[in-house]
N, C-alpha and C. Protein backbone atom coordinates (compact mmCIF):
# COMPACT_ATOMS: atom_id res chain seq x y z
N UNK A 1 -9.20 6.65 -11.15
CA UNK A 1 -9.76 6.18 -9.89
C UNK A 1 -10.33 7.37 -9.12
N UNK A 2 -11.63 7.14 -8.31
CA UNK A 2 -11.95 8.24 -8.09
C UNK A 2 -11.55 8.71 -6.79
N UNK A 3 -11.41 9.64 -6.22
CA UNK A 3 -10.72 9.63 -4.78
C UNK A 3 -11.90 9.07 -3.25
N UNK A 4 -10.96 8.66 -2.69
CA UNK A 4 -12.02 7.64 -1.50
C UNK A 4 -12.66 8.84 -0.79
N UNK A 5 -13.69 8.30 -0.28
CA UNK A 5 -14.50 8.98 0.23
C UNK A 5 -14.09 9.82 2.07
N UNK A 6 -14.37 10.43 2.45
CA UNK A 6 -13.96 10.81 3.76
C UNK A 6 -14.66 9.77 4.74
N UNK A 7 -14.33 9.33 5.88
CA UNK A 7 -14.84 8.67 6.77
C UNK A 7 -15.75 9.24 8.04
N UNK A 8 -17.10 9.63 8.26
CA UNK A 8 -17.12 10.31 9.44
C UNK A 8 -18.11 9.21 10.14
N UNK A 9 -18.07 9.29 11.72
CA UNK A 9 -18.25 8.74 12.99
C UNK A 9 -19.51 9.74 13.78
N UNK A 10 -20.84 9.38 13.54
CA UNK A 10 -21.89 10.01 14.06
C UNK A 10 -22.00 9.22 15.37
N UNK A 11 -21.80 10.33 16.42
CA UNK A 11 -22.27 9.36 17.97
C UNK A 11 -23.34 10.24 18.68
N UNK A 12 -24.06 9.96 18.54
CA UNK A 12 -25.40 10.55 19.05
C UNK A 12 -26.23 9.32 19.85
N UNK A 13 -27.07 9.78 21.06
CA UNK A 13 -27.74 8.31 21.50
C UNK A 13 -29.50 8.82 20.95
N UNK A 14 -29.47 9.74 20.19
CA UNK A 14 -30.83 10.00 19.56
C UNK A 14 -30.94 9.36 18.17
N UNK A 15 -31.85 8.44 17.74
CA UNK A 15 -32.04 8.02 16.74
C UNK A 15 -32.42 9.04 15.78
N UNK A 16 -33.25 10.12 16.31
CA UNK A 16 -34.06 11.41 15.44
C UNK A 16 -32.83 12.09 15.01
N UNK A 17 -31.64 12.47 15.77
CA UNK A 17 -30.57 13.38 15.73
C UNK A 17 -29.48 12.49 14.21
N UNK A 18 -29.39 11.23 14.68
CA UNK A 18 -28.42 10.75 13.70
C UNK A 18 -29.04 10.01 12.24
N UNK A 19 -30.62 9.99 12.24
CA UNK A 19 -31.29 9.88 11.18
C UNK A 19 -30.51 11.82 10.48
N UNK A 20 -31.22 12.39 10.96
CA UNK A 20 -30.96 14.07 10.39
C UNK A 20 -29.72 13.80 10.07
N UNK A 21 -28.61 13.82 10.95
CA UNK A 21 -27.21 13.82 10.54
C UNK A 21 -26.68 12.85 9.05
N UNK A 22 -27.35 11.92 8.93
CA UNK A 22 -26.92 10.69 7.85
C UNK A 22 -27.61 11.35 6.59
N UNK A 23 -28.39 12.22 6.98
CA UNK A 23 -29.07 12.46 5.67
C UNK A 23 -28.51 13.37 5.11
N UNK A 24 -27.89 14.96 5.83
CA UNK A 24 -27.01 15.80 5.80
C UNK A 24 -25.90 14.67 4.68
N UNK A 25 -25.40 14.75 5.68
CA UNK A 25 -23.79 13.70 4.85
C UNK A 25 -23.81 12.69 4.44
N UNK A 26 -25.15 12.17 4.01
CA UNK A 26 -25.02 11.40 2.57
C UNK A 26 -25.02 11.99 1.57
N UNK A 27 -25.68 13.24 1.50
CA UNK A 27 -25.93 13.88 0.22
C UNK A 27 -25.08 14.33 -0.03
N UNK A 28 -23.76 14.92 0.77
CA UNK A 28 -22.29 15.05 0.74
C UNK A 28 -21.20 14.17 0.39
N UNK A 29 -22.21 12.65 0.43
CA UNK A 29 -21.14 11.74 -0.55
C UNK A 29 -19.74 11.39 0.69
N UNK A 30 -20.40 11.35 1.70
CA UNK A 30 -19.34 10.97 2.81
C UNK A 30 -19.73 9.43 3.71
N UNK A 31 -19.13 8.73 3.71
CA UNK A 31 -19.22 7.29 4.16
C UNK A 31 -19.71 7.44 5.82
N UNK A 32 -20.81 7.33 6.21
CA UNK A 32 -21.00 7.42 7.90
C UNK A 32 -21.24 5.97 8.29
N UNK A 33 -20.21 6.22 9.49
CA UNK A 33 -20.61 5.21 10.60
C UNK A 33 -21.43 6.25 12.00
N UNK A 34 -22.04 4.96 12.40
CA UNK A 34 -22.89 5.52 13.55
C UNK A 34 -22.29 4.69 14.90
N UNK A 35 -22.80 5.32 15.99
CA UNK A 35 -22.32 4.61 17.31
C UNK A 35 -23.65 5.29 18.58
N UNK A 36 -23.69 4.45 19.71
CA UNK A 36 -24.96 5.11 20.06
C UNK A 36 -25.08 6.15 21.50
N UNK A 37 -23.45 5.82 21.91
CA UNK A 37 -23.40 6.40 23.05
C UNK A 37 -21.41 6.60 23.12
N UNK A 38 -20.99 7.42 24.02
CA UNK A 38 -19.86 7.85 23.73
C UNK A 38 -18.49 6.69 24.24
N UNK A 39 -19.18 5.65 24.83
CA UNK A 39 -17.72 4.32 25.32
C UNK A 39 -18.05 3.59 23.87
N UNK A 40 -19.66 3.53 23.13
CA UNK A 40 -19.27 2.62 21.37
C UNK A 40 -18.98 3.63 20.57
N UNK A 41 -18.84 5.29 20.80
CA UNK A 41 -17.85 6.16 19.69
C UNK A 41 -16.55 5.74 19.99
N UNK A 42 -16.13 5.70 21.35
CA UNK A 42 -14.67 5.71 21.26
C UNK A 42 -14.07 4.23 20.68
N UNK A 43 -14.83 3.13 20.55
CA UNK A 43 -14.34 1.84 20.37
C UNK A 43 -14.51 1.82 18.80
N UNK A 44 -15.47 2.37 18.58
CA UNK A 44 -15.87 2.08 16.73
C UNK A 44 -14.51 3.18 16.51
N UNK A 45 -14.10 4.57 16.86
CA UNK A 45 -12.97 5.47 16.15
C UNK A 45 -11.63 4.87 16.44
N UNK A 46 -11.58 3.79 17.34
CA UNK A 46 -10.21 3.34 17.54
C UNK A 46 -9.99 2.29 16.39
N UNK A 47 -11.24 1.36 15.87
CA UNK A 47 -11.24 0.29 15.02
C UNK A 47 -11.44 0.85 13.21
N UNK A 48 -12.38 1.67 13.62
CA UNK A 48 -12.76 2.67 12.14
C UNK A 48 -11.63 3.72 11.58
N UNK A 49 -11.56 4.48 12.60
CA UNK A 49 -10.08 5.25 12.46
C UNK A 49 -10.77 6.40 11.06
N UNK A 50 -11.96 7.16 11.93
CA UNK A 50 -12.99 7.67 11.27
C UNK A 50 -11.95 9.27 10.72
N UNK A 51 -11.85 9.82 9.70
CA UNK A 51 -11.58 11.01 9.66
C UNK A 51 -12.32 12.10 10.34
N UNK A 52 -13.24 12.24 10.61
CA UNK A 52 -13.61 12.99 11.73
C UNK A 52 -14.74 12.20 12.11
N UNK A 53 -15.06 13.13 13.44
CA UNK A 53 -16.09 12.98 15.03
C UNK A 53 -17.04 13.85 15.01
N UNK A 54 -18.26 13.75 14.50
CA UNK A 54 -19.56 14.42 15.60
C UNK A 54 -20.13 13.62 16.53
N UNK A 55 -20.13 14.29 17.57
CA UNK A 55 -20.50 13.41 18.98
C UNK A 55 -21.31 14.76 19.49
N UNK A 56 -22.39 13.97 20.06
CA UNK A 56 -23.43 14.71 20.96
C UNK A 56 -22.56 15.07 22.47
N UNK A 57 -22.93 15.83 23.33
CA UNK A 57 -22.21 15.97 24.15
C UNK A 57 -23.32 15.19 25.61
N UNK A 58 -24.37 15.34 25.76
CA UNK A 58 -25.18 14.61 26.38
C UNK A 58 -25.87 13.43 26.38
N UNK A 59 -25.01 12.24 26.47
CA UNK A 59 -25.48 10.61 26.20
C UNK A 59 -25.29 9.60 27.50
N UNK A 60 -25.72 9.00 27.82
CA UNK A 60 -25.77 7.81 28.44
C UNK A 60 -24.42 7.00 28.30
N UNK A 61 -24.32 6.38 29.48
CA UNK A 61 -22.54 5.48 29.68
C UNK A 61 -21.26 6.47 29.71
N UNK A 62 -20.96 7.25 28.61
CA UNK A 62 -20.15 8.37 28.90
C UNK A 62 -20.56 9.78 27.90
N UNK A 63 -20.12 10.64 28.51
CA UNK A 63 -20.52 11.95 27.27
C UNK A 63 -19.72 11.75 26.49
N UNK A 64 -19.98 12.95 25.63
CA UNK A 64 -19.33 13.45 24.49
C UNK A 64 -18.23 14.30 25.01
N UNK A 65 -17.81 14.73 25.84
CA UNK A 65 -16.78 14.95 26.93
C UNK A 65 -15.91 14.00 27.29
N UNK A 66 -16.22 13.12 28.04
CA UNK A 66 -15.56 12.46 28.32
C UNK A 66 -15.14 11.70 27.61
N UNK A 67 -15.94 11.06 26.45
CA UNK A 67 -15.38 10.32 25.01
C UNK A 67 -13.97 11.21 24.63
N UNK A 68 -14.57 12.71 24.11
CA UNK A 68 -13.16 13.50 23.83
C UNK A 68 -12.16 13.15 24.04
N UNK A 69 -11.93 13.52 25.44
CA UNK A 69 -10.80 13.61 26.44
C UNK A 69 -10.16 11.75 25.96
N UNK A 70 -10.66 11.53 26.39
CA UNK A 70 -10.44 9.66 26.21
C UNK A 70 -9.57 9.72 24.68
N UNK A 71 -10.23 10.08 23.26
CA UNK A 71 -9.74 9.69 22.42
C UNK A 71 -8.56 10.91 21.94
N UNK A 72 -8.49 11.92 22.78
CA UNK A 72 -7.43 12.93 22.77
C UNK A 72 -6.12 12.10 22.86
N UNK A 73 -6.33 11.56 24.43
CA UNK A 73 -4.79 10.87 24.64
C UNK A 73 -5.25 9.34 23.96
N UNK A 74 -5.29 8.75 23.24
CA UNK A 74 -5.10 7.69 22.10
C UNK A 74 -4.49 7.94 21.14
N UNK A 75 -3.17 7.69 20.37
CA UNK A 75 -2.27 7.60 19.48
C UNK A 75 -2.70 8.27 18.01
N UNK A 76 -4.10 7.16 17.93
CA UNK A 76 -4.45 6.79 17.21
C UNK A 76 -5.48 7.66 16.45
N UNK A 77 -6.02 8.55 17.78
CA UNK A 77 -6.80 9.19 17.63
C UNK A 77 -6.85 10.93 17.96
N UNK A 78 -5.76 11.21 18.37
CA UNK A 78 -5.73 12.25 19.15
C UNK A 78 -5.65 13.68 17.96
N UNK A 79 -5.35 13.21 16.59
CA UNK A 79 -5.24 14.47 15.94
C UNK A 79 -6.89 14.26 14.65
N UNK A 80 -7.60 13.12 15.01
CA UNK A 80 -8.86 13.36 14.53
C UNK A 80 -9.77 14.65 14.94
N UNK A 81 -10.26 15.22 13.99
CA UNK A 81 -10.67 16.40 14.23
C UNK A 81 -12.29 15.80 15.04
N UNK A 82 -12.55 16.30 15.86
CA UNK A 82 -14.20 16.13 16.63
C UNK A 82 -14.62 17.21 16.42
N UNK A 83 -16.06 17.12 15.99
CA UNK A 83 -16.91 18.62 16.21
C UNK A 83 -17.86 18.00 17.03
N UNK A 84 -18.54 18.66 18.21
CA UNK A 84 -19.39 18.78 19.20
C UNK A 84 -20.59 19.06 19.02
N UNK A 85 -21.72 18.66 19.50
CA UNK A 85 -22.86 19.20 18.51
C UNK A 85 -23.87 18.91 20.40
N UNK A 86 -24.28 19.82 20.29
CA UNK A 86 -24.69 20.11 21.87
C UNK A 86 -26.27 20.91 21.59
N UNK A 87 -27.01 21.35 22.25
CA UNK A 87 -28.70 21.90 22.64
C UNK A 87 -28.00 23.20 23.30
N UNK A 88 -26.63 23.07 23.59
CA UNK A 88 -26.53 24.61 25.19
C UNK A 88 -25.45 24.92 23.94
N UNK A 89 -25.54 26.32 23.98
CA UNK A 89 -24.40 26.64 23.42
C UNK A 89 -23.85 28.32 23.57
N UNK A 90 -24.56 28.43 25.66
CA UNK A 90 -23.77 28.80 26.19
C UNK A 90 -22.25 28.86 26.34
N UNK A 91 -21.50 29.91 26.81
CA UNK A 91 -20.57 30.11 26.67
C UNK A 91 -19.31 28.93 27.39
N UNK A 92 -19.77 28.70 28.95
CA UNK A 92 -19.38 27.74 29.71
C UNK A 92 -19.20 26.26 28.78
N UNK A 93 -20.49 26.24 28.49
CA UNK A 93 -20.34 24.73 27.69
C UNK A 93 -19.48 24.81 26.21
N UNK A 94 -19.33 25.54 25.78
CA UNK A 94 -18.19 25.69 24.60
C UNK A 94 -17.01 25.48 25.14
N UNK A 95 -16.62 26.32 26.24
CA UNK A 95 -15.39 25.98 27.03
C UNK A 95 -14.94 24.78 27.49
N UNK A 96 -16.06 24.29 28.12
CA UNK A 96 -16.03 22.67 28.50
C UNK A 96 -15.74 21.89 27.41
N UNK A 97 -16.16 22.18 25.71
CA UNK A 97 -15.90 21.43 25.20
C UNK A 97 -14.78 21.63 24.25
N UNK A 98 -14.34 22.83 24.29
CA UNK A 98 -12.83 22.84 24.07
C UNK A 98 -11.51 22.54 24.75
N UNK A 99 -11.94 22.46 26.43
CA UNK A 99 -11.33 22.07 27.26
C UNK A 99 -11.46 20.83 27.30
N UNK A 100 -12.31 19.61 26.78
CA UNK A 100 -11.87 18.80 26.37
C UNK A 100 -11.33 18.10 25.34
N UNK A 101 -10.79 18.79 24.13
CA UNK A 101 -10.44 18.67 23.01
C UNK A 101 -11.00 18.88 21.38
N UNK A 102 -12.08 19.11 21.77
CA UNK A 102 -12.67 18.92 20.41
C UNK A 102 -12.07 20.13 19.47
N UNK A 103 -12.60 19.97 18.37
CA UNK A 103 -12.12 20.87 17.09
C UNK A 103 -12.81 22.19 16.96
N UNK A 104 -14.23 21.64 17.14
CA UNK A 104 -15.06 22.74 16.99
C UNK A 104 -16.40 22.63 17.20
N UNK A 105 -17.42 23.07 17.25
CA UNK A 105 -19.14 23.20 17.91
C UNK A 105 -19.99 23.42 17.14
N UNK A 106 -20.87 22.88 17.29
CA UNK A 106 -22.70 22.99 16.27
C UNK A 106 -23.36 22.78 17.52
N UNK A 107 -24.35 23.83 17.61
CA UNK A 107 -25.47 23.70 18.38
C UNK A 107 -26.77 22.92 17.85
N UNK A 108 -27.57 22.08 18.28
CA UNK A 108 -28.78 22.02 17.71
C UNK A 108 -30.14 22.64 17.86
N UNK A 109 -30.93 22.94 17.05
CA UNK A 109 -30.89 22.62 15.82
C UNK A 109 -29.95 22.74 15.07
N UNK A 110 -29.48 21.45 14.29
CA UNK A 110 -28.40 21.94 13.10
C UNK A 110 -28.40 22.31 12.41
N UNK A 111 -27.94 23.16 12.01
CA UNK A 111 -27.99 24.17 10.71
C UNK A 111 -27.04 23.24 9.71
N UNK A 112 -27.78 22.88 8.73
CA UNK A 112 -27.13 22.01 7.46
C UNK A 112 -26.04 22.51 7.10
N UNK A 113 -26.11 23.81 6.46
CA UNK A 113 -25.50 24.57 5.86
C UNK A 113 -24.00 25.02 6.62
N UNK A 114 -23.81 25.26 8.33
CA UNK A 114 -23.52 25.45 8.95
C UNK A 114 -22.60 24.26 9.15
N UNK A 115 -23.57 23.34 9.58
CA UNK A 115 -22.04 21.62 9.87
C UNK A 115 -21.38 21.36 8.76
N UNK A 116 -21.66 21.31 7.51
CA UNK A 116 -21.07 21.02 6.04
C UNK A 116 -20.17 21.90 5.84
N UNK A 117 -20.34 23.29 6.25
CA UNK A 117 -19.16 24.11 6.06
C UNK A 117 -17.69 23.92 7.24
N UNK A 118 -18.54 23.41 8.11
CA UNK A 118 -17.42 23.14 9.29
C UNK A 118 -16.94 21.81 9.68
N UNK A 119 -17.27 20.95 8.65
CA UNK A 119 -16.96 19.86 8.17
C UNK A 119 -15.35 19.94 7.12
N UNK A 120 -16.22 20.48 6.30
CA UNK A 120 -14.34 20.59 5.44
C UNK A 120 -13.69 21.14 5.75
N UNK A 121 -14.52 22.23 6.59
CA UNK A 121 -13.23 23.32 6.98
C UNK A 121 -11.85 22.09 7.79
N UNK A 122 -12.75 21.28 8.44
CA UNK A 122 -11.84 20.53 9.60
C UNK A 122 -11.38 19.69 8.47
N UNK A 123 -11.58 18.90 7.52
CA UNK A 123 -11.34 17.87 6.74
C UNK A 123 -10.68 18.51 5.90
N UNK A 124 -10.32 20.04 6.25
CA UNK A 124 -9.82 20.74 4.75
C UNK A 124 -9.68 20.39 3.46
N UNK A 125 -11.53 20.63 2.86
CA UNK A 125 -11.96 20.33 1.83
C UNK A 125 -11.94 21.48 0.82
């Protein structure tokens, strides 16, 4: 039997951003769900129960911040690894987004090579 695939949770409210992203990690042979803004990431990772989170940090209804924080204190969800994937990747905004929980950061443009490695690293592949 072959071993199941990893589960990951693309929340981006850019169609251009999570087209790129699906294409990345299909070719990685990883099962993606998508969501379009950060209150349908946190509802699809509570029901999906995604092995990891890339979430944009700038979206409409709630950020990628505030999603964090939200699925930090959830049971269910709080030791899913999130990586952050942000345009600023100033120093402040790294902070902000470690101060809200996440695992770890990709700036965009994404560097392919770059999220795939920091993908297993978190999925310890």
């Amino acid at each position: 039997m072959s071993p199941k695939k990893k589960k990951i949770l693309l929340v981006d409210d850019s169609s251009t951003a999570l087209m790129i992203e699906k294409m990345l990690l299909g070719k990685a042979s990883y099962d993606v769900i998508t969501a379009r803004d950060g209150r349908e990431g946190v509802e699809k990772a509570l029901v999906e129960r995604p092995d990891l989170i890339l979430m944009d940090v700038v979206m409409p209804t709630m950020t990628g911040l505030e999603a964090c924080r939200v699925l930090r204190q959830n049971e269910s969800t709080m030791r899913t690894p999130i990586i952050l994937v942000t345009t600023r990747g100033e120093s402040e905004g790294v902070e902000a987004g470690f101060a809200s929980g996440c695992s770890d950061y990709v700036t965009k443009p994404i560097n392919g090579l770059e999220l795939l490695s920091k993908l297993r690293d978190q999925l310890g592949e």
